[in-house]
PDB file of N, CA and C in Angstrom:
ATOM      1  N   UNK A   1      34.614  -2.443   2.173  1.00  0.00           N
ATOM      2  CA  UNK A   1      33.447  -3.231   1.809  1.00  0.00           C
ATOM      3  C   UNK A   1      32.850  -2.666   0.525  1.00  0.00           C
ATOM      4  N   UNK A   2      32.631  -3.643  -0.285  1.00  0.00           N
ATOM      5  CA  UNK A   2      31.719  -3.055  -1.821  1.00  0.00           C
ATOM      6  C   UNK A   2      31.169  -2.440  -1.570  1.00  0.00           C
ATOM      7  N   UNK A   3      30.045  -1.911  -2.637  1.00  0.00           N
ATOM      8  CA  UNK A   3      29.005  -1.449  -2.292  1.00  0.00           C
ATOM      9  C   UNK A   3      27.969  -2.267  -3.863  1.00  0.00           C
ATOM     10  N   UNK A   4      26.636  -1.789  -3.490  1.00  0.00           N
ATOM     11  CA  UNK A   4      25.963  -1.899  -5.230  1.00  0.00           C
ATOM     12  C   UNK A   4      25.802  -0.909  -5.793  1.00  0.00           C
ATOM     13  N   UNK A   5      25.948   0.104  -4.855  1.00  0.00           N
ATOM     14  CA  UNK A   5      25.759   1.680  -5.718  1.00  0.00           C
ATOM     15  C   UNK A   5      26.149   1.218  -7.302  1.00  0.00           C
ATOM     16  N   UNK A   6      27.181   1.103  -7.435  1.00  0.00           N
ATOM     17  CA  UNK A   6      28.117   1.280  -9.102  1.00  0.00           C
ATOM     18  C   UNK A   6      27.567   0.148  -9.799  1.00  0.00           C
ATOM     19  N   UNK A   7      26.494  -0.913  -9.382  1.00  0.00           N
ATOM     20  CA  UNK A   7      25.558  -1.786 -10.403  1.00  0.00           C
ATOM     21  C   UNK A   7      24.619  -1.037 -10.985  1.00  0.00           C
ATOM     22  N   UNK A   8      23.854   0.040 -10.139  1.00  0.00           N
ATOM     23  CA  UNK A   8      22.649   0.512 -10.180  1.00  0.00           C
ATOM     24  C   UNK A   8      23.560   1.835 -11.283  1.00  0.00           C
ATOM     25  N   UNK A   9      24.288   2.397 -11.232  1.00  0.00           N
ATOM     26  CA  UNK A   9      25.123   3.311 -12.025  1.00  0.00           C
ATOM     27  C   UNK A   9      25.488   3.080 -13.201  1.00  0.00           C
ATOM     28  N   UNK A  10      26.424   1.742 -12.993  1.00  0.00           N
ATOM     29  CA  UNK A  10      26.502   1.696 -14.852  1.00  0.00           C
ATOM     30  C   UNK A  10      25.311   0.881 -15.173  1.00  0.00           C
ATOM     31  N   UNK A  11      24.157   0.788 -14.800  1.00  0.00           N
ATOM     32  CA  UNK A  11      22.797   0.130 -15.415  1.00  0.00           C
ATOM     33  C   UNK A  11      22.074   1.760 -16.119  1.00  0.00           C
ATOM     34  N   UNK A  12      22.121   2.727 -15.314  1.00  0.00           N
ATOM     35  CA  UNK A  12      21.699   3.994 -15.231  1.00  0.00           C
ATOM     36  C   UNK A  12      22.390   4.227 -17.135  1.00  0.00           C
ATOM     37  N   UNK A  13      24.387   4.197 -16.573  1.00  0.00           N
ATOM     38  CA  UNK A  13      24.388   5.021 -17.956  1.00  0.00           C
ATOM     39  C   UNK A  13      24.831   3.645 -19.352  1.00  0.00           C
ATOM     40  N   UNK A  14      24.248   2.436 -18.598  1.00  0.00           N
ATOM     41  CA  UNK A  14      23.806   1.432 -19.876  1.00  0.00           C
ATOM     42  C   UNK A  14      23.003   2.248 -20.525  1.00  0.00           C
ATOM     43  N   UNK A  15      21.526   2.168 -19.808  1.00  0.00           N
ATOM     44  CA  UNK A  15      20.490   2.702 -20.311  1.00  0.00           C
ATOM     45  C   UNK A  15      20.351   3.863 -21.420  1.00  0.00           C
ATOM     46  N   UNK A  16      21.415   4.686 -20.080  1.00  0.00           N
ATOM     47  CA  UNK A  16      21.709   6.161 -21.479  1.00  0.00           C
ATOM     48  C   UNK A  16      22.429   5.771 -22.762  1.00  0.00           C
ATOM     49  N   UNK A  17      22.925   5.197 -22.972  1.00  0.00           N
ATOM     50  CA  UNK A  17      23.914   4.856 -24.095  1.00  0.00           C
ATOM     51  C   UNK A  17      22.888   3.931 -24.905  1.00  0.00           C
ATOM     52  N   UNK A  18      22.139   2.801 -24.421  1.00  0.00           N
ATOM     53  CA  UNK A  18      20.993   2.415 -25.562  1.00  0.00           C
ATOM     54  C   UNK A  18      20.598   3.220 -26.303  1.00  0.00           C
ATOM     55  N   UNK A  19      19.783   4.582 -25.049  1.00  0.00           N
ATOM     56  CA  UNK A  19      18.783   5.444 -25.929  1.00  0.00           C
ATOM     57  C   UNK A  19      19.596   6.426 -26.562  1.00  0.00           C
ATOM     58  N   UNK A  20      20.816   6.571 -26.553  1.00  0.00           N
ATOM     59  CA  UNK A  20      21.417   7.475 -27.221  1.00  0.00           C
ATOM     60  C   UNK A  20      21.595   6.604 -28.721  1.00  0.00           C
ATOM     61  N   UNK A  21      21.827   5.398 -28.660  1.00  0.00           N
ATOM     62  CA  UNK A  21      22.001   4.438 -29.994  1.00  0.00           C
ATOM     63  C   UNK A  21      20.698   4.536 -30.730  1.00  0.00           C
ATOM     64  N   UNK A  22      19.508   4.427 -29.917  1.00  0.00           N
ATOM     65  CA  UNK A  22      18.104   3.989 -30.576  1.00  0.00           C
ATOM     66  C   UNK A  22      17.963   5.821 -31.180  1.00  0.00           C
ATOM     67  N   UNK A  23      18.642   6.735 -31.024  1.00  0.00           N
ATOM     68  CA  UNK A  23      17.922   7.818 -31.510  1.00  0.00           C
ATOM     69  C   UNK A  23      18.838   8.202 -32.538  1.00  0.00           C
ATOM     70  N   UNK A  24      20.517   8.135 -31.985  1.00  0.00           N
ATOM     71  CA  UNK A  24      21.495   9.023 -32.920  1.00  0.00           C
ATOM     72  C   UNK A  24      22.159   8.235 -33.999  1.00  0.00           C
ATOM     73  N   UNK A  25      21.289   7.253 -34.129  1.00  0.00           N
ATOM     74  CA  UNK A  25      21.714   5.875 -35.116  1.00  0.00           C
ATOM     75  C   UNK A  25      21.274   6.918 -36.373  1.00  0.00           C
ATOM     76  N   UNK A  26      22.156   7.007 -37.663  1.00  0.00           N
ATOM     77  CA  UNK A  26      21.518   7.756 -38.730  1.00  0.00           C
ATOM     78  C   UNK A  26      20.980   6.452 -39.488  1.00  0.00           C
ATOM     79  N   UNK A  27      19.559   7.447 -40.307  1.00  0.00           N
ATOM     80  CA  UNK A  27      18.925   6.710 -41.131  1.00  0.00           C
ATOM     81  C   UNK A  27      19.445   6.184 -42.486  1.00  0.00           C
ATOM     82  N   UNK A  28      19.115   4.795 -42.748  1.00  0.00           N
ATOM     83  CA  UNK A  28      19.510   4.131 -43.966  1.00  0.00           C
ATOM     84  C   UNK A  28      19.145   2.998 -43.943  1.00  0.00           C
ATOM     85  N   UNK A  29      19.600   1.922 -45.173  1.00  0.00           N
ATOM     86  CA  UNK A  29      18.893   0.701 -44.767  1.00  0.00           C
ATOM     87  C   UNK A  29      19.391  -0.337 -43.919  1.00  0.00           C
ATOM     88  N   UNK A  30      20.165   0.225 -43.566  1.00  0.00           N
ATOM     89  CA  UNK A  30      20.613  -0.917 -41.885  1.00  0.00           C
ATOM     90  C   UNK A  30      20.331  -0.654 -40.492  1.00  0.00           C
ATOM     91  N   UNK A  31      19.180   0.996 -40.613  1.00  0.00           N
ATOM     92  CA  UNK A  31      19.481   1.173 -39.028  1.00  0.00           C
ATOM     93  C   UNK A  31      19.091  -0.140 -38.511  1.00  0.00           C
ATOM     94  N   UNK A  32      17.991  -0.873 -38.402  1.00  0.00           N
ATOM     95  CA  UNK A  32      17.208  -1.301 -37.156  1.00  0.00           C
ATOM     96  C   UNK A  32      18.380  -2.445 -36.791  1.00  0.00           C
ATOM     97  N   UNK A  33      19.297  -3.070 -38.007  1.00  0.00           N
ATOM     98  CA  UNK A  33      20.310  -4.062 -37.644  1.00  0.00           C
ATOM     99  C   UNK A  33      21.441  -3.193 -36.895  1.00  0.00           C
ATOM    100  N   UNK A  34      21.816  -2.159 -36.836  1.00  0.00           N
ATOM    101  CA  UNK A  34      22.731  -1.189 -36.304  1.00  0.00           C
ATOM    102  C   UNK A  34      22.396  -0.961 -34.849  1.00  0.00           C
ATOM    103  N   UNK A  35      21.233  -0.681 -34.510  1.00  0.00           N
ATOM    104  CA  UNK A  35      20.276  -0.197 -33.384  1.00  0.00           C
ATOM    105  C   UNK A  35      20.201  -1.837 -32.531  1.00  0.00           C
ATOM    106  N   UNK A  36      20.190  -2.774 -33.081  1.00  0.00           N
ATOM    107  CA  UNK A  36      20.030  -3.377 -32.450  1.00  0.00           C
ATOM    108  C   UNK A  36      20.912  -4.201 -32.273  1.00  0.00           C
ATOM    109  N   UNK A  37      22.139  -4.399 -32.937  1.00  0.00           N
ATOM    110  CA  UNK A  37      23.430  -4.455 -32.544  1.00  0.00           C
ATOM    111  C   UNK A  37      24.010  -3.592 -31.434  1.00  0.00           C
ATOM    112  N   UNK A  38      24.329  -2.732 -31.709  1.00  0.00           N
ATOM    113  CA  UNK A  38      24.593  -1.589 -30.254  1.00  0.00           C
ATOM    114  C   UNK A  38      23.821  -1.928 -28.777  1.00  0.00           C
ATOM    115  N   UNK A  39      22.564  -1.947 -29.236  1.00  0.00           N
ATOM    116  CA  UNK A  39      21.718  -2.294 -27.669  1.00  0.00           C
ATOM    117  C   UNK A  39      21.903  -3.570 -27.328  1.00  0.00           C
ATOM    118  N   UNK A  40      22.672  -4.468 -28.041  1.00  0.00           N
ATOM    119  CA  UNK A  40      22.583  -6.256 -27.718  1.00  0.00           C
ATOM    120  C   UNK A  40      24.409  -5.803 -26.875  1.00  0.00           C
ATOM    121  N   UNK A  41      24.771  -5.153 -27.479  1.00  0.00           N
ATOM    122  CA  UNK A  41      26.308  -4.975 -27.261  1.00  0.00           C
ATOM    123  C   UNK A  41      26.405  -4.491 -25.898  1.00  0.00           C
ATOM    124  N   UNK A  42      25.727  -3.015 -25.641  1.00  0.00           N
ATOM    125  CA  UNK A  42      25.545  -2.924 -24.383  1.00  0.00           C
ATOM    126  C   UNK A  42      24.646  -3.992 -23.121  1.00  0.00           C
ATOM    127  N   UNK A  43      23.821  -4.018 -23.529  1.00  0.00           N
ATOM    128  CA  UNK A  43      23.133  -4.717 -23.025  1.00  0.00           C
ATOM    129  C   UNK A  43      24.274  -6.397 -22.289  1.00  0.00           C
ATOM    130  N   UNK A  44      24.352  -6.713 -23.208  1.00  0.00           N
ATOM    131  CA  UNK A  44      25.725  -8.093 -22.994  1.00  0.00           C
ATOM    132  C   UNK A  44      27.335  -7.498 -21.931  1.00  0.00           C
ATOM    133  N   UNK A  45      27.390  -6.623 -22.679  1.00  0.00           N
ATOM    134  CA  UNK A  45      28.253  -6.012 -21.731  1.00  0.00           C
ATOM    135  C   UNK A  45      28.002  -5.822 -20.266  1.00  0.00           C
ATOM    136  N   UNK A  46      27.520  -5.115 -20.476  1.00  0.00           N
ATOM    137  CA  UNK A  46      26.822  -4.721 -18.933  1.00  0.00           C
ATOM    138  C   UNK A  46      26.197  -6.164 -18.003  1.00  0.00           C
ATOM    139  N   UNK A  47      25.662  -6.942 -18.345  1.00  0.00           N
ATOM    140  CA  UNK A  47      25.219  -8.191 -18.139  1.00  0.00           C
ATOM    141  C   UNK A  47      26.977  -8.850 -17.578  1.00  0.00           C
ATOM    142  N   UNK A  48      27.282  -8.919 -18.315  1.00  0.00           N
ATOM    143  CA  UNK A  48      29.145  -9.923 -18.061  1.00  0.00           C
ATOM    144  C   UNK A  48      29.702  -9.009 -16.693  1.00  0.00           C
ATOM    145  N   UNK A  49      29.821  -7.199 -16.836  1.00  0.00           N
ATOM    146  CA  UNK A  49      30.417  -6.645 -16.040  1.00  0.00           C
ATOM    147  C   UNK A  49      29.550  -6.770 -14.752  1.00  0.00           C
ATOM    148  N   UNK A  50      28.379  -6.802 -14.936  1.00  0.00           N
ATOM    149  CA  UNK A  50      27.468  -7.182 -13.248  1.00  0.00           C
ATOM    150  C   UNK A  50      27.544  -7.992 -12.676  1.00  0.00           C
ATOM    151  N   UNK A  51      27.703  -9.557 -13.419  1.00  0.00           N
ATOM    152  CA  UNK A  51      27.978 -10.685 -12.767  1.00  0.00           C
ATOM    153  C   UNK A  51      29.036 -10.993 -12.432  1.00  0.00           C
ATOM    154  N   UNK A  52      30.431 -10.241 -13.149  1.00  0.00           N
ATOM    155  CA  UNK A  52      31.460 -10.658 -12.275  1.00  0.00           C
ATOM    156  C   UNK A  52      31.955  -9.480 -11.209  1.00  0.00           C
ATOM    157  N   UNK A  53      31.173  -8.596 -11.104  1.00  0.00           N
ATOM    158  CA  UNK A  53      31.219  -7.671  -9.981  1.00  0.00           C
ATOM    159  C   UNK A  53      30.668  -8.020  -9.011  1.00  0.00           C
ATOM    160  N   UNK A  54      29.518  -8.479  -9.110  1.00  0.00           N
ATOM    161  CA  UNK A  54      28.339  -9.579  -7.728  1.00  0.00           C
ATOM    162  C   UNK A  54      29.333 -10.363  -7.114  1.00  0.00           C
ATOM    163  N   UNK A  55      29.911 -11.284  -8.469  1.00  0.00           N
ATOM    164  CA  UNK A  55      30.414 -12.722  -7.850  1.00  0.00           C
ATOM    165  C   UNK A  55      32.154 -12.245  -7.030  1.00  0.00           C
ATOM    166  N   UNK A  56      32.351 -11.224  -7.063  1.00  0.00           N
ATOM    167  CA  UNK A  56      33.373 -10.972  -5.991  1.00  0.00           C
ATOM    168  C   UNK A  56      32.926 -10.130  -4.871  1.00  0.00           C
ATOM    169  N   UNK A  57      31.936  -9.368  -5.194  1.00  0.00           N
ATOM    170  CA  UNK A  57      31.333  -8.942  -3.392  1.00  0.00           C
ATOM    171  C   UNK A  57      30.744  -9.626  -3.308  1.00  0.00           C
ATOM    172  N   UNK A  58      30.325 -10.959  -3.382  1.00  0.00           N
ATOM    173  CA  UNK A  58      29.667 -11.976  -2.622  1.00  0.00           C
ATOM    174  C   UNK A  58      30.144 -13.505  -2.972  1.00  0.00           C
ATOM    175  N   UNK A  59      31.161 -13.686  -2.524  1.00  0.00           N
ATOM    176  CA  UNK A  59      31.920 -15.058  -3.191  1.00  0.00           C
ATOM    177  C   UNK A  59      31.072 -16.202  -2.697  1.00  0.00           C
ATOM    178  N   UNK A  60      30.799 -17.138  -3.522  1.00  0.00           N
ATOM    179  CA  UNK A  60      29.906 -18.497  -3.025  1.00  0.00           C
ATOM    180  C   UNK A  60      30.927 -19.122  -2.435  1.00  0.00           C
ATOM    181  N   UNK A  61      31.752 -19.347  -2.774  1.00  0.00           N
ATOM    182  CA  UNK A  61      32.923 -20.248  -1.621  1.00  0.00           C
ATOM    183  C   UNK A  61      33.889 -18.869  -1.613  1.00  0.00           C
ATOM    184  N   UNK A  62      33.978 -19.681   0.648  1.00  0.00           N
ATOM    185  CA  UNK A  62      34.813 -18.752   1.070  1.00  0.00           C
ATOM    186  C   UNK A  62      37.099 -18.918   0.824  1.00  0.00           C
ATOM    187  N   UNK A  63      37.230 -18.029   0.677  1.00  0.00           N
ATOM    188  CA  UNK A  63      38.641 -18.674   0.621  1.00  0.00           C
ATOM    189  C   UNK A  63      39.200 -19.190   1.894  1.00  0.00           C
ATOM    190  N   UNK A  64      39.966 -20.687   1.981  1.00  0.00           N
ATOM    191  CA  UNK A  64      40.751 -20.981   2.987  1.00  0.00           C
ATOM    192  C   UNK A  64      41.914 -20.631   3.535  1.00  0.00           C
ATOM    193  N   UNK A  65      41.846 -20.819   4.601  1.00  0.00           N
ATOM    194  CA  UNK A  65      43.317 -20.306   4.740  1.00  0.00           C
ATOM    195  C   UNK A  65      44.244 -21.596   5.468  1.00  0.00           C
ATOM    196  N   UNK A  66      45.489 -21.346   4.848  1.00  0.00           N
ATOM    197  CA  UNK A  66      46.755 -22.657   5.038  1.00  0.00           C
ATOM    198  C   UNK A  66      46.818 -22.662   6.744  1.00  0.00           C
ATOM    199  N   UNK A  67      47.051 -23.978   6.795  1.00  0.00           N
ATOM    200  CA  UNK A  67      47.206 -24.282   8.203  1.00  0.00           C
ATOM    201  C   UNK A  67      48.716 -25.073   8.236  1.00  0.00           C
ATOM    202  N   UNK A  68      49.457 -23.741   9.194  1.00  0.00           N
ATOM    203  CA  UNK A  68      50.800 -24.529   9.040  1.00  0.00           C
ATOM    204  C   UNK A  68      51.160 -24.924  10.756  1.00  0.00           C
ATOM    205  N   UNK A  69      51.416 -26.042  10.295  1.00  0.00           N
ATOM    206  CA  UNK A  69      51.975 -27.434  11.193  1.00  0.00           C
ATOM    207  C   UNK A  69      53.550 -27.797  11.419  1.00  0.00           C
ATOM    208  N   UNK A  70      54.017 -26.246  11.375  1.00  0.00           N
ATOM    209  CA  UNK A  70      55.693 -25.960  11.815  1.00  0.00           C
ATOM    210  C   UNK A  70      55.360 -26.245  13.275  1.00  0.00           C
TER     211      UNK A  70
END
């Protein structure tokens, strides 16, 4: 059986990896487009990998099974 532990985990080291972008981004004239590229990147990522992790420990339709009439 799944669990959600590992949603709440890679949300944990999403998070770390933003603030590691928002700080170790070096200065110039593109950080804030750099900084906020990276955090849209994770951010999206993480978003795609949660929902299709949900949508298989909790399938909205159940699978059928063949009914054989040998």
């Amino acid at each position: 059986m799944g669990s959600i532990f590992p949603v709440f985990a890679a949300l944990v080291a999403t998070l770390v990896l933003m603030a590691c972008s928002a700080i170790f981004v070096p200065k110039g004239p593109n950080q804030v487009t750099i900084r906020t590229a990276l955090m849209l990147t994770f951010a999206a990522t993480y978003l795609m990998w949660m929902v299709t992790y949900m949508a298989q420990l909790h399938p909205l339709i159940q699978p059928m099974r063949a009914v054989n009439t040998e």
